[in-house]
PDB file of N, CA and C in Angstrom:
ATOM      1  N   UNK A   1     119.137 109.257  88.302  1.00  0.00           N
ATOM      2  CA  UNK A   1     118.454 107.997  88.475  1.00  0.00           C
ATOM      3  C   UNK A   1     117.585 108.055  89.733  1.00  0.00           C
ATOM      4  N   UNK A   2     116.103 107.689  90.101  1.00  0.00           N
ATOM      5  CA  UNK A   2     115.202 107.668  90.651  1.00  0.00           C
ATOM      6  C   UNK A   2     116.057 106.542  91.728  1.00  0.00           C
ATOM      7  N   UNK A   3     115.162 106.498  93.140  1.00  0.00           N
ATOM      8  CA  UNK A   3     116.154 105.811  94.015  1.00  0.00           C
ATOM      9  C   UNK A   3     114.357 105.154  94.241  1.00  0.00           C
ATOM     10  N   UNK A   4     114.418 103.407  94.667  1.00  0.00           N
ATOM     11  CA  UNK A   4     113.344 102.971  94.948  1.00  0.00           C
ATOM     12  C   UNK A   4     113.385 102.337  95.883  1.00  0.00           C
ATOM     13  N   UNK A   5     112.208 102.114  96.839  1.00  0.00           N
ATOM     14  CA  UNK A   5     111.817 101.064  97.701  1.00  0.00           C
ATOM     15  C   UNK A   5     111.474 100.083  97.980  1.00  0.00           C
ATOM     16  N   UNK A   6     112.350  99.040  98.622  1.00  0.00           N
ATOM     17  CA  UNK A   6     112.248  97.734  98.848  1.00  0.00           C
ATOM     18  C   UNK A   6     111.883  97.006  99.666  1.00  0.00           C
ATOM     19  N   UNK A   7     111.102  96.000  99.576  1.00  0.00           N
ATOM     20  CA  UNK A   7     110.686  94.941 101.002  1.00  0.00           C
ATOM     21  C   UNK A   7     111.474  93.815 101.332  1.00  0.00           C
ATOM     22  N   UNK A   8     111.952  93.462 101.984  1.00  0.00           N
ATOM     23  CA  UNK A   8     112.370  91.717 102.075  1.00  0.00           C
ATOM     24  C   UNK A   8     110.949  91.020 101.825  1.00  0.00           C
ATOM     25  N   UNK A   9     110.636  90.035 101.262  1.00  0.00           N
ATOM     26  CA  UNK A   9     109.000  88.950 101.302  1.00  0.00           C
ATOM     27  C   UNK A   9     109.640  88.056 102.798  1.00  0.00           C
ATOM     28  N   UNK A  10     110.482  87.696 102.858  1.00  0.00           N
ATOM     29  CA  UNK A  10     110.771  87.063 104.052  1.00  0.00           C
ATOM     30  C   UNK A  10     110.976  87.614 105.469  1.00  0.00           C
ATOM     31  N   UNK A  11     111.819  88.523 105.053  1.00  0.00           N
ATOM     32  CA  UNK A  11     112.145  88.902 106.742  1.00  0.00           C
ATOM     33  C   UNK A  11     111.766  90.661 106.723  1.00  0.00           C
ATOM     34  N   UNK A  12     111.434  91.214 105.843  1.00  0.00           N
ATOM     35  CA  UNK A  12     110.747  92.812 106.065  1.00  0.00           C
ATOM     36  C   UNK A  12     111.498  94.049 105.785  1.00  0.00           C
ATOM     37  N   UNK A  13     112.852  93.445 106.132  1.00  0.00           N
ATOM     38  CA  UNK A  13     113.753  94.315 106.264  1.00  0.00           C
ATOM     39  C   UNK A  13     113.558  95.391 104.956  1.00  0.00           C
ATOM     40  N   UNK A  14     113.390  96.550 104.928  1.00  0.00           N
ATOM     41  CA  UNK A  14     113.528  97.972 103.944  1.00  0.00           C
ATOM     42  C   UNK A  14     114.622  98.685 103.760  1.00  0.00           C
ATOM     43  N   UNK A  15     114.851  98.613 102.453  1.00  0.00           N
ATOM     44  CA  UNK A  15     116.027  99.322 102.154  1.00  0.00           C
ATOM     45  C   UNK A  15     115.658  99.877 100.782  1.00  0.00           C
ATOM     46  N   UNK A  16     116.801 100.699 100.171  1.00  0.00           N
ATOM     47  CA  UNK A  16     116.551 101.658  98.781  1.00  0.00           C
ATOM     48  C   UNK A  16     117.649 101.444  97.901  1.00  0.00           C
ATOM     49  N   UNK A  17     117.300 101.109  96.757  1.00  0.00           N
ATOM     50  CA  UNK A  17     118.519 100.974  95.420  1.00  0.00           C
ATOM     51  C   UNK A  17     117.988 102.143  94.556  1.00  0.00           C
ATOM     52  N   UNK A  18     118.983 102.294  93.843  1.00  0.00           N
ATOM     53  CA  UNK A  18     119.157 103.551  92.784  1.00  0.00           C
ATOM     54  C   UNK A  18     119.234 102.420  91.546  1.00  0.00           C
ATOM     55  N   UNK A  19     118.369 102.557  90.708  1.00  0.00           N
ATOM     56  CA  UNK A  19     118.556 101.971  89.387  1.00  0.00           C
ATOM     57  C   UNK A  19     117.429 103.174  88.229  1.00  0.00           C
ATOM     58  N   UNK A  20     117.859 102.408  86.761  1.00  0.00           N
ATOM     59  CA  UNK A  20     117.047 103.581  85.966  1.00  0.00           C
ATOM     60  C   UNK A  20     115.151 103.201  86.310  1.00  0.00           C
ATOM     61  N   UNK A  21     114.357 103.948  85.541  1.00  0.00           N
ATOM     62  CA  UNK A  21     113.530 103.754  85.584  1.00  0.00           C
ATOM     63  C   UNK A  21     112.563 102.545  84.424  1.00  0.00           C
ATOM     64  N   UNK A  22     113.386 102.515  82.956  1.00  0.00           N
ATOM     65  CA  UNK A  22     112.753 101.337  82.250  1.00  0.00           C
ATOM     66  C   UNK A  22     113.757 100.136  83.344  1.00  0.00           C
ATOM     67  N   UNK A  23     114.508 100.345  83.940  1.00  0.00           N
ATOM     68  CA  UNK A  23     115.298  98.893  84.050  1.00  0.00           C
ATOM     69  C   UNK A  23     113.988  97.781  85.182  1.00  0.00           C
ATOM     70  N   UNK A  24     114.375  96.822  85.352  1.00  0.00           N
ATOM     71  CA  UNK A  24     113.568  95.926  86.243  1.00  0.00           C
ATOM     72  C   UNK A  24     114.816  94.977  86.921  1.00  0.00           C
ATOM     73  N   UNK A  25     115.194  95.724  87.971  1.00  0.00           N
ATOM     74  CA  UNK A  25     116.528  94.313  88.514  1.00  0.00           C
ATOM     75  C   UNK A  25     115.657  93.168  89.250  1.00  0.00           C
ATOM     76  N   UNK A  26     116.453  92.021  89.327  1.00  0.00           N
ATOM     77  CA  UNK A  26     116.089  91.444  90.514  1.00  0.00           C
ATOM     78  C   UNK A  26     116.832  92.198  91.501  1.00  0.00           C
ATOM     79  N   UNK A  27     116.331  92.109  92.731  1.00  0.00           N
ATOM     80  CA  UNK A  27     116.704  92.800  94.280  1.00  0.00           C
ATOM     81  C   UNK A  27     116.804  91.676  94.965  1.00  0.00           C
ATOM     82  N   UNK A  28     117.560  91.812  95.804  1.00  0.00           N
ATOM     83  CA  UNK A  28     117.508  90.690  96.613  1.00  0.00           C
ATOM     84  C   UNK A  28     117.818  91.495  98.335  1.00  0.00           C
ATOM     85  N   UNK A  29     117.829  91.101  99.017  1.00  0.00           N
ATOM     86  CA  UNK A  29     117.699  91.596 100.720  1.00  0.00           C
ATOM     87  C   UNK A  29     119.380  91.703 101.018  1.00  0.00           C
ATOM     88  N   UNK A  30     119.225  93.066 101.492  1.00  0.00           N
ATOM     89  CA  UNK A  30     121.041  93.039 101.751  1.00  0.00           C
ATOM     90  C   UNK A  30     121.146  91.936 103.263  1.00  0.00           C
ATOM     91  N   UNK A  31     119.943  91.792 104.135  1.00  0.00           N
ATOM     92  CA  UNK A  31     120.531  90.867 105.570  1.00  0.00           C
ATOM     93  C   UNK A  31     120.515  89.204 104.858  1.00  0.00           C
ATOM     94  N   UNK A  32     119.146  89.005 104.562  1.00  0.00           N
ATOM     95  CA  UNK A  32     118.926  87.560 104.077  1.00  0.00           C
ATOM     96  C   UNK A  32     119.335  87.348 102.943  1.00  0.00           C
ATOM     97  N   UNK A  33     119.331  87.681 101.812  1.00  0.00           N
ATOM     98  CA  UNK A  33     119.498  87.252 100.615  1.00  0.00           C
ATOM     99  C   UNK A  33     118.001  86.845 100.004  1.00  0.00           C
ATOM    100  N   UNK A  34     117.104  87.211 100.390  1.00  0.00           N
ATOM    101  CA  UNK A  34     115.605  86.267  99.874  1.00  0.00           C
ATOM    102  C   UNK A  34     114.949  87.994  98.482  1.00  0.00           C
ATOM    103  N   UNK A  35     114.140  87.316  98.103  1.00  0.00           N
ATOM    104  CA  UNK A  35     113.742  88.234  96.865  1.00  0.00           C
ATOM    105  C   UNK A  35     113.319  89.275  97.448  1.00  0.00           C
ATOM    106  N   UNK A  36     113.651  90.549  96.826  1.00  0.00           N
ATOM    107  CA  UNK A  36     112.647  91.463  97.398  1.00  0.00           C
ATOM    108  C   UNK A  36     111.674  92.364  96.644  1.00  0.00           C
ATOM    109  N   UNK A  37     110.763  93.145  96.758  1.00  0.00           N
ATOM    110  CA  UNK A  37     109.475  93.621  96.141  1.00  0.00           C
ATOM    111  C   UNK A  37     109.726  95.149  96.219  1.00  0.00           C
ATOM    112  N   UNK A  38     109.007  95.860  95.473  1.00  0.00           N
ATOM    113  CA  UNK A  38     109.254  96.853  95.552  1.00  0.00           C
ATOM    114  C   UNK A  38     108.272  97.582  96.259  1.00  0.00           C
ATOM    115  N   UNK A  39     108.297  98.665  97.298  1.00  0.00           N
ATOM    116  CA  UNK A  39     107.281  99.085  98.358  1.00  0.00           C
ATOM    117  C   UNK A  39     106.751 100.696  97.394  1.00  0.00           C
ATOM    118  N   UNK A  40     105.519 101.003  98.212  1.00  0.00           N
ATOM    119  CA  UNK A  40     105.078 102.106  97.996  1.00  0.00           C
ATOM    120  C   UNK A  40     106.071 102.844  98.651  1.00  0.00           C
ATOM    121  N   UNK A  41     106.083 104.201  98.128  1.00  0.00           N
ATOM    122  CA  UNK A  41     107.143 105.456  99.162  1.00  0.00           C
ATOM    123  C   UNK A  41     105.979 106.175 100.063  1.00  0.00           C
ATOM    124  N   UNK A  42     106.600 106.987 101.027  1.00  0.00           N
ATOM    125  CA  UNK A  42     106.049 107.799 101.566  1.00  0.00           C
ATOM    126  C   UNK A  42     106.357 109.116 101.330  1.00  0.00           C
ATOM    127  N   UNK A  43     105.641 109.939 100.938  1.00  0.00           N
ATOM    128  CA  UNK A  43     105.177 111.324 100.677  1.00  0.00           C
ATOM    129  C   UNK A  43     104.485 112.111 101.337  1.00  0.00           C
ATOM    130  N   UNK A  44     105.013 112.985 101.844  1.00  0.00           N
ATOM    131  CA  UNK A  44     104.456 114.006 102.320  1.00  0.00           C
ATOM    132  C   UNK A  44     103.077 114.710 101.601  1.00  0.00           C
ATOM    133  N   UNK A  45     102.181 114.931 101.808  1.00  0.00           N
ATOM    134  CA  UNK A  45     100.949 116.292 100.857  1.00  0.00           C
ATOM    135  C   UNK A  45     100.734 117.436 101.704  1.00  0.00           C
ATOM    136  N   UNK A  46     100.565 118.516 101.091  1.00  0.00           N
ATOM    137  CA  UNK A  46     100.171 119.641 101.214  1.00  0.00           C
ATOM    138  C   UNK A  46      99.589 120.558 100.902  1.00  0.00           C
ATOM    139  N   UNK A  47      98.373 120.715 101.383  1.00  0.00           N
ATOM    140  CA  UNK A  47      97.218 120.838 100.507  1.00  0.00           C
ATOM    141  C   UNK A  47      97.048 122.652 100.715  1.00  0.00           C
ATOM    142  N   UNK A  48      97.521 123.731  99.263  1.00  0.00           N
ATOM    143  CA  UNK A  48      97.361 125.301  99.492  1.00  0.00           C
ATOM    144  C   UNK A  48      96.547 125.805  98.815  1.00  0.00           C
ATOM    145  N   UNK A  49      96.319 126.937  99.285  1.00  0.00           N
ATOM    146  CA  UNK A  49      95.164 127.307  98.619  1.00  0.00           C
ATOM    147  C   UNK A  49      93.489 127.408  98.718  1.00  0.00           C
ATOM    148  N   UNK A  50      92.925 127.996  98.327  1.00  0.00           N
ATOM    149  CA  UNK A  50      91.078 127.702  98.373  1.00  0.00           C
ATOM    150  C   UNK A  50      90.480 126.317  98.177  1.00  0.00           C
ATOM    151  N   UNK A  51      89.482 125.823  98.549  1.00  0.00           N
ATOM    152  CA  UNK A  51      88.903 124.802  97.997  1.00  0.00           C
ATOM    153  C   UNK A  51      88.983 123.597  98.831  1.00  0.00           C
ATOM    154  N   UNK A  52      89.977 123.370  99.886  1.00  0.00           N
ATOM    155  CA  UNK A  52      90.455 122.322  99.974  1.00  0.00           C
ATOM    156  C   UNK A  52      89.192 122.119 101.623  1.00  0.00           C
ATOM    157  N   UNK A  53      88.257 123.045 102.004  1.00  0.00           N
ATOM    158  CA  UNK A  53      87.898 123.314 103.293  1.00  0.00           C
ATOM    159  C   UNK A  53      86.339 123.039 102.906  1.00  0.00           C
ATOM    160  N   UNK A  54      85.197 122.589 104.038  1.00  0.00           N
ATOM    161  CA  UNK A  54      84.314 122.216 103.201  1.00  0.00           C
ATOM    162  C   UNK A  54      83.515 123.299 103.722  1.00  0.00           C
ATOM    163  N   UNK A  55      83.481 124.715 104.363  1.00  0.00           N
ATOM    164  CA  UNK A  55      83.305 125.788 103.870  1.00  0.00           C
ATOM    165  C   UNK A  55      83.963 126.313 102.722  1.00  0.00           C
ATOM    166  N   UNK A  56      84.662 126.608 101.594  1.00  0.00           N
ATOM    167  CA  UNK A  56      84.945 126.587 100.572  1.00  0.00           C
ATOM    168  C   UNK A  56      84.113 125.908 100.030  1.00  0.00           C
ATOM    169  N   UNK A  57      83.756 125.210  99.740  1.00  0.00           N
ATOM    170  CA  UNK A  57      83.006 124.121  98.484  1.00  0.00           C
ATOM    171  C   UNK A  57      81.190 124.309  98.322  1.00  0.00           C
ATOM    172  N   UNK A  58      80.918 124.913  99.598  1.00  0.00           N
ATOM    173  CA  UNK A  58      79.939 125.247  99.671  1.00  0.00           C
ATOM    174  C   UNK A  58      78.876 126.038  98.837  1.00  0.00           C
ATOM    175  N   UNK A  59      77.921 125.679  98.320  1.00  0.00           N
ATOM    176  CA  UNK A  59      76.784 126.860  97.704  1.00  0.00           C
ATOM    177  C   UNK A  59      76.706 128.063  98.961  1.00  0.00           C
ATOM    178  N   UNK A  60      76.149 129.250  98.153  1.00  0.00           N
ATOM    179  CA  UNK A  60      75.666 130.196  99.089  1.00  0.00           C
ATOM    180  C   UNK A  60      74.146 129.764  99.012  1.00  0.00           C
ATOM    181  N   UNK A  61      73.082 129.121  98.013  1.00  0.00           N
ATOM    182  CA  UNK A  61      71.945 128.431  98.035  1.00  0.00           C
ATOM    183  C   UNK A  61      71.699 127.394  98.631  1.00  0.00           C
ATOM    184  N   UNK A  62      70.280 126.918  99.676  1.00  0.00           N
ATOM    185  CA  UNK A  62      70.071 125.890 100.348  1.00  0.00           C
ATOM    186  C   UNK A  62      70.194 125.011  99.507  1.00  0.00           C
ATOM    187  N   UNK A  63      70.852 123.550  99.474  1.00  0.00           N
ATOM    188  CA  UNK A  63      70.289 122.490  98.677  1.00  0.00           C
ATOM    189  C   UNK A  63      69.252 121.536  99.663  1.00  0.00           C
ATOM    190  N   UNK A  64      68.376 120.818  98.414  1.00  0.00           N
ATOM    191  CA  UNK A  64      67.424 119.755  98.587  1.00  0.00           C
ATOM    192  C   UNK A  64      68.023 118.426  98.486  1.00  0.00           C
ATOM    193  N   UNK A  65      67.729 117.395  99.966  1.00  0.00           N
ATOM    194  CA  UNK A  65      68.170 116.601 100.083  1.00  0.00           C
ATOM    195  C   UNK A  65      67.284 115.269  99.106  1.00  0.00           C
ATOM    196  N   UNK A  66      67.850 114.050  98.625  1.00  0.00           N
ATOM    197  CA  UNK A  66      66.759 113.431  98.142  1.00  0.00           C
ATOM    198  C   UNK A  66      65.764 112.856  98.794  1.00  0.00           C
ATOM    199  N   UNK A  67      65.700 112.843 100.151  1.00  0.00           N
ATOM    200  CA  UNK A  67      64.616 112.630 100.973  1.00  0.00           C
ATOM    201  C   UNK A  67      63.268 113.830 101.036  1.00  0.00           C
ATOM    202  N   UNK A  68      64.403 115.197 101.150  1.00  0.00           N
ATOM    203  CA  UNK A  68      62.999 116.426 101.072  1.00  0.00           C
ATOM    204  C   UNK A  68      62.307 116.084 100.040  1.00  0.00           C
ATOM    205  N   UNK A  69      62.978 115.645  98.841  1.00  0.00           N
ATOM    206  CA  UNK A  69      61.826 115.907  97.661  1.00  0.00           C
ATOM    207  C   UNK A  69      60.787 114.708  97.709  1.00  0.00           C
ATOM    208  N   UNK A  70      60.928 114.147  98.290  1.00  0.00           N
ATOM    209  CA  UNK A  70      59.722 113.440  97.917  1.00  0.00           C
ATOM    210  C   UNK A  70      58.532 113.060  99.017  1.00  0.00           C
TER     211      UNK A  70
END
């Protein structure tokens, strides 16, 4: 079971419940008792490999800006 993130709407407080993923509980705030929402997580990224550098992405040909051309 996926573990998710929670807001208090009232007082902020964050915490995490384990429920399935079709389910939808109500949550409620383990300090206050007031409803709570479910938060974005935080994730790490890590970006490997070629491509990610903007030498990488580069032409070896000059490009034309749309100002040169005209």
């Amino acid at each position: 079971m996926p573990i998710y993130r929670y807001i208090c709407e009232k007082c902020g407080h964050e915490f995490t419940v384990m429920h399935g993923m079709s389910e939808t509980p109500e949550v409620f705030c383990e300090k206050c008792g007031s409803p709570a929402r479910k938060g974005i997580g935080r994730i790490g990224i890590s970006f490997k490999g070629s491509g990610f550098y903007i030498n990488d992405s580069k032409s070896s040909g000059k490009t034309v800006s749309s100002s040169e051309k005209k």
